[in-house]
Protein backbone atom coordinates (compact mmCIF):
# COMPACT_ATOMS: atom_id res chain seq x y z
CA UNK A 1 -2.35 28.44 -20.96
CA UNK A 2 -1.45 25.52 -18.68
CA UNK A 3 2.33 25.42 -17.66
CA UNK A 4 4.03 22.33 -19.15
CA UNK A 5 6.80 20.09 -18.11
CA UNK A 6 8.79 17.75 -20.44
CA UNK A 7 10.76 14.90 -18.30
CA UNK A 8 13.28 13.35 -20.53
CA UNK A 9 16.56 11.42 -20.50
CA UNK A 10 15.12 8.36 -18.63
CA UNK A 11 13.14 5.33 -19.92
CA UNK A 12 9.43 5.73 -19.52
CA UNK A 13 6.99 2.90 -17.90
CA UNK A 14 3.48 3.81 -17.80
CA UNK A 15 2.69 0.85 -15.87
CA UNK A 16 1.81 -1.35 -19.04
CA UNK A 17 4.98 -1.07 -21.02
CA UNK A 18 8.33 0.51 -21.58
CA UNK A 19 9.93 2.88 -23.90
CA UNK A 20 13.17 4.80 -24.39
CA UNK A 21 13.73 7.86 -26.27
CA UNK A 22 10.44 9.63 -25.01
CA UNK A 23 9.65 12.39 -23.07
CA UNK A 24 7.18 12.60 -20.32
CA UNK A 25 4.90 15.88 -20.87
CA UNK A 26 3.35 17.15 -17.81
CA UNK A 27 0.60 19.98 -17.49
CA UNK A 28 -0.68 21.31 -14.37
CA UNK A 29 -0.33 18.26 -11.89
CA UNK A 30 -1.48 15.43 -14.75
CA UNK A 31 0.09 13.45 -17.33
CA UNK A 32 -0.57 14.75 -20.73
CA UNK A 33 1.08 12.34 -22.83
CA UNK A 34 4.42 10.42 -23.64
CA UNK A 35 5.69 11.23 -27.16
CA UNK A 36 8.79 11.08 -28.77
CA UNK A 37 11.53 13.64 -27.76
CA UNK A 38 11.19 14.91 -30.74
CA UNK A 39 7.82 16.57 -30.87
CA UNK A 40 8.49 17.84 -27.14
CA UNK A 41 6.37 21.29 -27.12
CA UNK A 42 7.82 24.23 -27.81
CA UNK A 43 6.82 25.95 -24.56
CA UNK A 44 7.60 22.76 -22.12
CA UNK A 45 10.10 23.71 -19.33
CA UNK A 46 12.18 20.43 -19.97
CA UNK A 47 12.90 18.01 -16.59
CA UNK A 48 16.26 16.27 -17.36
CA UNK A 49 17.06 12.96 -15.88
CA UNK A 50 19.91 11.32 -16.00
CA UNK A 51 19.44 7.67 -17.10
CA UNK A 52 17.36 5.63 -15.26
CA UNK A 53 13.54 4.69 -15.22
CA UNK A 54 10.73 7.19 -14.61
CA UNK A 55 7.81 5.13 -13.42
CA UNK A 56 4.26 5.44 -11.51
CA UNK A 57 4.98 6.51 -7.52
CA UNK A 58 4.09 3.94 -5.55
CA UNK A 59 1.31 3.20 -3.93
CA UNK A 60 0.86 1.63 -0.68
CA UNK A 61 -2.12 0.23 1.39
CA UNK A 62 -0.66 -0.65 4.64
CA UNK A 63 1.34 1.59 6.77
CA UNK A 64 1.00 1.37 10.12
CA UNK A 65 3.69 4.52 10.86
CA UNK A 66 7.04 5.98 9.56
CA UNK A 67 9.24 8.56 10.73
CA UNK A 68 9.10 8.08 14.17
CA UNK A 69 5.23 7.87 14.38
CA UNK A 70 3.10 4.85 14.85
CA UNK A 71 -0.58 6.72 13.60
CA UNK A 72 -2.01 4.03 16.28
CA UNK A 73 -0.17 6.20 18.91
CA UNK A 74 -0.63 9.97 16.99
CA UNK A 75 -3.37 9.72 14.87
CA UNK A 76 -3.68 13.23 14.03
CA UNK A 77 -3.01 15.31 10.48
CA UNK A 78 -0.03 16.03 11.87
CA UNK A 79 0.73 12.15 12.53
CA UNK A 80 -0.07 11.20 9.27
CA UNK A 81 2.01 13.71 7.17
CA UNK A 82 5.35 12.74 8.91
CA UNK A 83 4.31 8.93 8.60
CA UNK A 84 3.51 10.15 4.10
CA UNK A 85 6.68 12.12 4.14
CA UNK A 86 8.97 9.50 4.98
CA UNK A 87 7.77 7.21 2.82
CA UNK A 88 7.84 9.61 -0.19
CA UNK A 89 12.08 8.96 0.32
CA UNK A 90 11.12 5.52 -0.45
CA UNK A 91 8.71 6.11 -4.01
CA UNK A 92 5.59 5.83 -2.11
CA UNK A 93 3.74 8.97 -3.41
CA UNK A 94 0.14 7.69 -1.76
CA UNK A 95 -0.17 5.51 0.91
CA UNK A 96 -3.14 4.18 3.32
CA UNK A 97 -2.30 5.38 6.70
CA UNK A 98 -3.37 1.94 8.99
CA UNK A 99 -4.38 2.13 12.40
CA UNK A 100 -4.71 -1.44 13.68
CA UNK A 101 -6.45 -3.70 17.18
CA UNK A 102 -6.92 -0.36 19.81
CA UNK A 103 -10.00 1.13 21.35
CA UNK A 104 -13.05 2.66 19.57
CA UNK A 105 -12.21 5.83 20.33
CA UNK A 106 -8.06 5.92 18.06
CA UNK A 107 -10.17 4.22 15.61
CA UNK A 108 -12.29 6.92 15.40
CA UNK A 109 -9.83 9.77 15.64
CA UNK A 110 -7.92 7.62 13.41
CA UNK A 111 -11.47 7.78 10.59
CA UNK A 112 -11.51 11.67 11.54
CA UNK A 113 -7.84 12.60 11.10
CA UNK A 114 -7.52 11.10 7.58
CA UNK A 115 -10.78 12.74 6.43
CA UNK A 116 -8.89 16.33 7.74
CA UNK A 117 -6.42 15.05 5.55
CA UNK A 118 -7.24 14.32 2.89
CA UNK A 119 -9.81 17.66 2.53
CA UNK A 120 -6.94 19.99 3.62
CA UNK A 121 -4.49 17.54 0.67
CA UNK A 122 -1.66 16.15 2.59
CA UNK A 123 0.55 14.97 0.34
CA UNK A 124 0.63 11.11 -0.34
CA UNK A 125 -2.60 10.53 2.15
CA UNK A 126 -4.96 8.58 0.03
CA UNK A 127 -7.87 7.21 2.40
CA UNK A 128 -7.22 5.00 5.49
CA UNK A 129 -6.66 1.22 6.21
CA UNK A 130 -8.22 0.14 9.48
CA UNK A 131 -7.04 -3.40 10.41
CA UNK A 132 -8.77 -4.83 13.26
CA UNK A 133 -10.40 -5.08 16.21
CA UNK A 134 -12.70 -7.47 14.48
CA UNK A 135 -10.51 -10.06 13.45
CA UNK A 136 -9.01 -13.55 15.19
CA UNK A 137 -8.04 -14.19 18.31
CA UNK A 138 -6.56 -17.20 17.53
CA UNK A 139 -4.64 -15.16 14.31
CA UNK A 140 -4.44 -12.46 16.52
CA UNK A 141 -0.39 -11.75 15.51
CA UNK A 142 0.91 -8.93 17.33
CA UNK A 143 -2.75 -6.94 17.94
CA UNK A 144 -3.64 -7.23 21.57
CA UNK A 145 -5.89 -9.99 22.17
CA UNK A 146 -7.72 -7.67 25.11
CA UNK A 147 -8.88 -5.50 22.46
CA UNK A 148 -10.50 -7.96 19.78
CA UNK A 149 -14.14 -8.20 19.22
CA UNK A 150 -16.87 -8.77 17.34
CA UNK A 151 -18.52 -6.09 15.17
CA UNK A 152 -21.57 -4.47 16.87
CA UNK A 153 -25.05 -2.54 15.14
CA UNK A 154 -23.13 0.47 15.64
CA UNK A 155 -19.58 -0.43 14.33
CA UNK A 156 -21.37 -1.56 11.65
CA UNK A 157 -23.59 2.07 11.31
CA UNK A 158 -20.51 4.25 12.11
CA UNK A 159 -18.15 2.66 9.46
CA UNK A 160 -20.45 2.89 6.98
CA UNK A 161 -21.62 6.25 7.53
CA UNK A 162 -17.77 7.62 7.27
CA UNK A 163 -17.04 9.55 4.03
CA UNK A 164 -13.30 8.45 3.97
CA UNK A 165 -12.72 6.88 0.87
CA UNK A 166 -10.79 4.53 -0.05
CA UNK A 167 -11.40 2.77 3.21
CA UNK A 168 -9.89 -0.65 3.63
CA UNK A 169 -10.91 -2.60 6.63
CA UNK A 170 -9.38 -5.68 7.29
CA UNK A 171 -12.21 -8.13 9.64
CA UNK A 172 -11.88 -12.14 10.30
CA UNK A 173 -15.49 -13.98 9.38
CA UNK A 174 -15.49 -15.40 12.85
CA UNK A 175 -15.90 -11.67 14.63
CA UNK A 176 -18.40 -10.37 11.70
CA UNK A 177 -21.34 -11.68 9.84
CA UNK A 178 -21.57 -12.59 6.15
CA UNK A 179 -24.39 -9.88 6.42
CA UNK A 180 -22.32 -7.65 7.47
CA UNK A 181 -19.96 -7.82 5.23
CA UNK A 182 -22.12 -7.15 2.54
CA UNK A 183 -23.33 -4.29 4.50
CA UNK A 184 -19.77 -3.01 4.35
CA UNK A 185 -19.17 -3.64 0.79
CA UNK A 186 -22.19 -2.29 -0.55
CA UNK A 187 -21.15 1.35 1.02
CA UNK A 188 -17.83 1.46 -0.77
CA UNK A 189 -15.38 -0.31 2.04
CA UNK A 190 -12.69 -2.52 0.80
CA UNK A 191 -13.56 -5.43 2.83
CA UNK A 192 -10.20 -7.30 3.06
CA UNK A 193 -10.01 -10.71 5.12
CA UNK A 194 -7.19 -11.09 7.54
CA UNK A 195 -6.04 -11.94 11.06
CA UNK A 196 -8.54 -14.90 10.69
CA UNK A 197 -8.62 -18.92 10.72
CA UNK A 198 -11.25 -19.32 8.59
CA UNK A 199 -11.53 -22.60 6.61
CA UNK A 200 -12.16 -22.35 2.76
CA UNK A 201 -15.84 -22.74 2.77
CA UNK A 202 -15.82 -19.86 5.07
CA UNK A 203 -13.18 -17.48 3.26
CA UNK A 204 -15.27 -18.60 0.15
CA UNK A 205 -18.54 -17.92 1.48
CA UNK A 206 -16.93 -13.97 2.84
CA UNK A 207 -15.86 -13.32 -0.71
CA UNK A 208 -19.63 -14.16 -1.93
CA UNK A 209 -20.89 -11.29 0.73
CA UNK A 210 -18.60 -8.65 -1.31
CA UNK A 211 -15.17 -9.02 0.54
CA UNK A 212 -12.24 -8.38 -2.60
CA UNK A 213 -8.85 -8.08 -0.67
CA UNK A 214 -6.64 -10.42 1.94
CA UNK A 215 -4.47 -8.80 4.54
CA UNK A 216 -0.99 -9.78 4.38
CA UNK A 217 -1.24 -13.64 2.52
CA UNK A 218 0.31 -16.29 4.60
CA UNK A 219 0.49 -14.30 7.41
CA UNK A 220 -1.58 -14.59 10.62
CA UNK A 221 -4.48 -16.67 8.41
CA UNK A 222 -5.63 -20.33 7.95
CA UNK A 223 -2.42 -21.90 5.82
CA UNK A 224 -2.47 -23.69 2.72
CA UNK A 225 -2.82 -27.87 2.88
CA UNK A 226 -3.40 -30.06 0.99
CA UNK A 227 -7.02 -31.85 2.13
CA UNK A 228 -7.51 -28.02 4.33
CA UNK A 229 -6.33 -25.21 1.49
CA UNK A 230 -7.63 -22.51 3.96
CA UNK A 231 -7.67 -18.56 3.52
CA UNK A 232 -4.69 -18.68 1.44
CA UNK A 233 -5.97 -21.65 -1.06
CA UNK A 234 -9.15 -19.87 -1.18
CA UNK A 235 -6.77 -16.60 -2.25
CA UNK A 236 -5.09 -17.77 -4.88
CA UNK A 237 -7.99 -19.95 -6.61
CA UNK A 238 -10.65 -16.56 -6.51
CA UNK A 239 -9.82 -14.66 -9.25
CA UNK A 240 -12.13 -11.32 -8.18
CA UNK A 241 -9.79 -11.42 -4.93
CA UNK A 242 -7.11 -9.04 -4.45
CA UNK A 243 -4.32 -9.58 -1.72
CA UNK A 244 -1.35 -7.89 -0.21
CA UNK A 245 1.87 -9.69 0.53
CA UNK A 246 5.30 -8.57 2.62
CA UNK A 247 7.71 -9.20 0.26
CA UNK A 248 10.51 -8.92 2.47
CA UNK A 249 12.27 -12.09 3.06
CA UNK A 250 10.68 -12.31 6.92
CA UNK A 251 7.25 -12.88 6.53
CA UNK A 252 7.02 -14.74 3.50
CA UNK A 253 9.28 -17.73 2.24
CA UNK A 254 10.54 -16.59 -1.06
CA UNK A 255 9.58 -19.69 -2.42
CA UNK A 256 5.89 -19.27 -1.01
CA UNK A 257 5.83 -15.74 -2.59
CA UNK A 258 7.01 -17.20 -5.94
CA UNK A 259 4.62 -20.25 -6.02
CA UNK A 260 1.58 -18.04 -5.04
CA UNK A 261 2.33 -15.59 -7.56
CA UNK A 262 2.39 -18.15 -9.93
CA UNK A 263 -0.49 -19.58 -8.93
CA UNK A 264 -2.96 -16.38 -8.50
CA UNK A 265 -5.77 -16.54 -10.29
CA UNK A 266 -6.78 -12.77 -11.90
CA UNK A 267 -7.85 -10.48 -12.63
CA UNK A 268 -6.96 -9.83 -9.05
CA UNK A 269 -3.67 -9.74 -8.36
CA UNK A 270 -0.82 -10.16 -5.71
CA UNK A 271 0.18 -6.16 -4.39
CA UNK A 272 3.29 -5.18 -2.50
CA UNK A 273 2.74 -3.61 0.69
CA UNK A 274 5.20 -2.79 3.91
CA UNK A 275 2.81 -3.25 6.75
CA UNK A 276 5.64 -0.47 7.42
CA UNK A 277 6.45 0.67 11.23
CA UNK A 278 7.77 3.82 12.81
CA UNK A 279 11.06 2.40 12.10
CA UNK A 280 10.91 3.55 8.71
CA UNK A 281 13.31 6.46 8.19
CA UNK A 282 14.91 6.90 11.45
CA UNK A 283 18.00 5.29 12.81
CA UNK A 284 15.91 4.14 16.25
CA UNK A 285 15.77 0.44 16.75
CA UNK A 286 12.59 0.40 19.46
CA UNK A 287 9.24 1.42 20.00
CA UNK A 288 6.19 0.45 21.87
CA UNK A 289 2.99 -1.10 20.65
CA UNK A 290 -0.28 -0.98 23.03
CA UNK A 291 2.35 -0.47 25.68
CA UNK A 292 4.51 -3.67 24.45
CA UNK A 293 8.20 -3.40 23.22
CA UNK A 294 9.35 -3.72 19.77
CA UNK A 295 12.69 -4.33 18.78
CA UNK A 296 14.05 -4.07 15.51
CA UNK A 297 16.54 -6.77 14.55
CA UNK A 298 18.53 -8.02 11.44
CA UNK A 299 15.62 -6.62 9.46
CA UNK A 300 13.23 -7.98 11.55
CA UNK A 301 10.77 -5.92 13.64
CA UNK A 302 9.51 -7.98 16.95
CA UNK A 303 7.83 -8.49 20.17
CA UNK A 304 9.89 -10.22 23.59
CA UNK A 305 8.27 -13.27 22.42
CA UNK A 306 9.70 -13.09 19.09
CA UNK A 307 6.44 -12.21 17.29
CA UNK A 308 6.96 -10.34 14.11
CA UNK A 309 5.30 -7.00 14.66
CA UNK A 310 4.88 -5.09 11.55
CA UNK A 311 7.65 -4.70 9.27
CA UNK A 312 10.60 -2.50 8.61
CA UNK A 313 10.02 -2.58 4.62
CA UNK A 314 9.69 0.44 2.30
CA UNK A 315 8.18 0.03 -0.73
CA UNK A 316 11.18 0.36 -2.90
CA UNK A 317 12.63 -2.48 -0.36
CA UNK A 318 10.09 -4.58 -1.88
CA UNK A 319 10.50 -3.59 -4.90
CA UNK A 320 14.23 -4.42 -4.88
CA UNK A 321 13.32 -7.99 -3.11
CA UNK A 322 10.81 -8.88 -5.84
CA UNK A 323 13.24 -8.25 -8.67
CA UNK A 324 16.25 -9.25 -7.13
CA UNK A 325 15.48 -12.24 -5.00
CA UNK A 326 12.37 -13.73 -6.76
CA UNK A 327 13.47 -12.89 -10.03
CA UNK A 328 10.44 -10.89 -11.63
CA UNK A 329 10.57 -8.38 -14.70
CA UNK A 330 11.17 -4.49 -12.85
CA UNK A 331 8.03 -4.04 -14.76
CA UNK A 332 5.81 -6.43 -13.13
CA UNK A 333 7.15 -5.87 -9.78
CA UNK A 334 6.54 -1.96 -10.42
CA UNK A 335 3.04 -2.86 -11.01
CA UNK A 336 2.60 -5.00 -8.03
CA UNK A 337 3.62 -1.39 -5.98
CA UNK A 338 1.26 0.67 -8.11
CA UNK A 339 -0.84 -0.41 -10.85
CA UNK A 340 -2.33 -3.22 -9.16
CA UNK A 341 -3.23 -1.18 -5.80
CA UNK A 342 -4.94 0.92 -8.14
CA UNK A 343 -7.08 -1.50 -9.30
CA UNK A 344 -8.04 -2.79 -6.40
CA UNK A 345 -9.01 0.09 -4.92
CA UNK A 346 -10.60 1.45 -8.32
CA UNK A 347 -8.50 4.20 -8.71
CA UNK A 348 -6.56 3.48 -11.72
CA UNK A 349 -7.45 6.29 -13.92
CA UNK A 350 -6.23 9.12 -11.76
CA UNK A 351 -3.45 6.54 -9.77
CA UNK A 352 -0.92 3.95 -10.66
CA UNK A 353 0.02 4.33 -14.20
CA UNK A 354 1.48 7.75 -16.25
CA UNK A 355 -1.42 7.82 -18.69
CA UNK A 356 -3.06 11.02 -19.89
CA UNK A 357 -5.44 12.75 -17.16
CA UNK A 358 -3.69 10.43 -14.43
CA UNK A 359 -1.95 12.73 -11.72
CA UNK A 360 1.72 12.81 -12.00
CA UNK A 361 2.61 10.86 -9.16
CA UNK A 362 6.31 10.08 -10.51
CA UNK A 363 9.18 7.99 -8.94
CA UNK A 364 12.61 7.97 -11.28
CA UNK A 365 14.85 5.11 -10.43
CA UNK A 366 18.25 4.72 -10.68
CA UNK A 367 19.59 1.33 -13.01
CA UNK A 368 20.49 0.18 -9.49
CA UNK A 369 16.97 0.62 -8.62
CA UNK A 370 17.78 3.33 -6.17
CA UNK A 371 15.18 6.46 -6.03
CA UNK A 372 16.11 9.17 -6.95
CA UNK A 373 13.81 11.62 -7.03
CA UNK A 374 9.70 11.73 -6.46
CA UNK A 375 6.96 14.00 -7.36
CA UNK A 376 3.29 13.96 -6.17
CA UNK A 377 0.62 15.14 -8.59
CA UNK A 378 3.65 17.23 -10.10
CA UNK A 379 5.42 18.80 -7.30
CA UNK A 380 8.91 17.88 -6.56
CA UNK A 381 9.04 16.47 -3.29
CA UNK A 382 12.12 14.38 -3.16
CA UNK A 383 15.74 14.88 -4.88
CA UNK A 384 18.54 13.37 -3.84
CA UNK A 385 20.86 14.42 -6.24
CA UNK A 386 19.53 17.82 -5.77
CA UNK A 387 20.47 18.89 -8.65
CA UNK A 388 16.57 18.93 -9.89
CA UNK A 389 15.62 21.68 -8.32
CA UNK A 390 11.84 22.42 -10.51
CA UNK A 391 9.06 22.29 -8.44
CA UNK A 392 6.58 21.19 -11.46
């Protein structure tokens, strides 16, 4: 007989709606059910929470490091479970590690060390993000510009053959054929389009070759005008096109995050990512990017030249900014972290929402929207108020 779990004493959001006066009944890693506390199973070990929100981890498709690491700098197994666990603090319970602009060779160790990874089960490693070196020059943003190029034959061959999945890989139409991209899409990549000045024509024309994501919108692309809409008109209008946004206060104008979530067209949706540094869970203010100093300051993470460079976001951060500062329901901004990255990357019935047969990937919030505790596919991993203490 499976061993059960029964979380109760906090609301419930499955990532579609909301309920109170449920329990949250666990077997074996997966969500069985939610059901009324009252027909809680005899033999479920009961998980009692305090108040507060229980609510799909989050999940997060761009993270360039965390604890101390950049992944660009260690990309290793090693690397990449220091970079998961100190995002878990943060309700990230699966997370794209990102390795962005470098040589072909960290890209590759990069590829290899998240398919170790993921095969050995790191906790919170999902698949792998690789942004760049086939993007802009003229959107280049902090990459290096020394180390942008255009996809080759055997980028192309290489990415395609790698089993890592889900792989996003953000690319720029100028440094990589329409052909190519369909290449890409048709063996499983994400093909997001970032780091690019494409006109609208062009983004449009990329999204007809099979790309369904946008790195980062608004930032480092082809703005919005009015006789030129650009990468982030042709965003908003596509409604098969997915896209990632910094909602942080820095990178995006919260008046530009609330008019472009306003006017997204769906079923693709507008996700909350961190584009998340090494800064993330350590109390060091510096560290060095393709042998270039960043400083972090009032929030802001950034080059000599004042170039922002990655951010110093968690996803509860963004969380917090989306409900506090732009005013959205905790429910749709909880989706934004987890349902919706689920969807785009097709994982929704095993990530993203607490429905039965979904892992139990489980943040609980605090009414202040503090977290409070996590657990990945039903093992405790985080508990602040220690007082928890079952490893489900």
């Amino acid at each position: 007989m499976s061993e059960r779990h029964a979380f109760v004493g906090a609301d419930i959001f499955d990532g579609e709606r909301r309920v109170a006066g449920h329990a949250l009944l666990i077997a074996d890693g997966r969500v069985e059910a939610i059901c009324g506390t009252g027909e809680t199973p005899l033999d479920a070990t009961v998980v009692r929470c305090e108040g507060g929100l229980l609510a799909p981890g989050f999940i997060d498709i761009q993270v360039n490091g965390g604890g101390g690491v950049l992944f660009n700098d260690e990309p290793t197994v090693d690397g990449i479970a220091r970079i998961c666990a100190a995002h878990a603090r943060f309700g990230a319970t699966s997370l794209l590690p990102t390795v962005i602009t470098d040589r072909p060779e960290v890209m590759a160790a990069a590829i290899e060390a998240v398919a170790e990874a993921t095969c050995i089960g790191v906790a919170g490693c999902l698949g792998i993000h690789v942004e760049g070196p086939f993007i802009a020059i003229a959107r280049k943003g902090a990459h290096e510009a020394g180390l942008i190029r255009r996809m080759t034959g055997p980028d192309l061959e290489m990415l395609c053959a790698t089993a890592v999945r889900p792989f996003v890989l953000t690319l720029a139409p100028e440094s990589v054929s329409n052909a190519q991209i369909a290449r890409l899409a048709g063996a499983g990549i994400h093909v997001s389009i970032g780091h690019s000045d494409a006109d609208h024509a062009t983004a449009r024309a990329a999204f007809a070759a099979g790309a369904r994501g946008v790195t980062h919108l608004f930032n480092a692309m082809s703005p919005l005008g009015h006789r030129s809409p650009g990468l982030v008109g042709a965003t908003l209008e596509c409604g098969d096109v997915w896209a990632g946004i910094i909602a942080d206060g820095h990178h995006v104008h919260p008046t530009a995050l609330a008019l472009a979530l306003r006017a997204k067209s769906g079923p693709g949706r507008l996700m909350a990512i961190s584009d998340a540094m090494p800064t993330v869970g350590i109390d060091s203010d510096t560290f060095t990017l393709n042998g270039r100093r960043v400083v972090r300051r009032d929030g802001r993470l950034v080059l000599a030249d004042g170039t922002l460079a990655g951010s110093d976001l968690t996803m509860i951060g963004a969380v917090r900014y989306l409900v506090r500062t732009i005013g959205l329901p905790i429910e749709e901004a909880l989706r934004m972290s987890a349902l919706y990255p689920a969807r785009y990357l097709g994982i929704e019935a095993t990530r993203g929402a607490l429905t039965p047969g979904a892992w139990a990937d489980i943040v609980w919030l605090s009414d202040g929207l503090d977290v409070e505790a996590v657990w990945i596919e039903g093992r405790l991993r985080v508990d602040r108020s220690g007082a928890l203490g079952v490893p489900v």
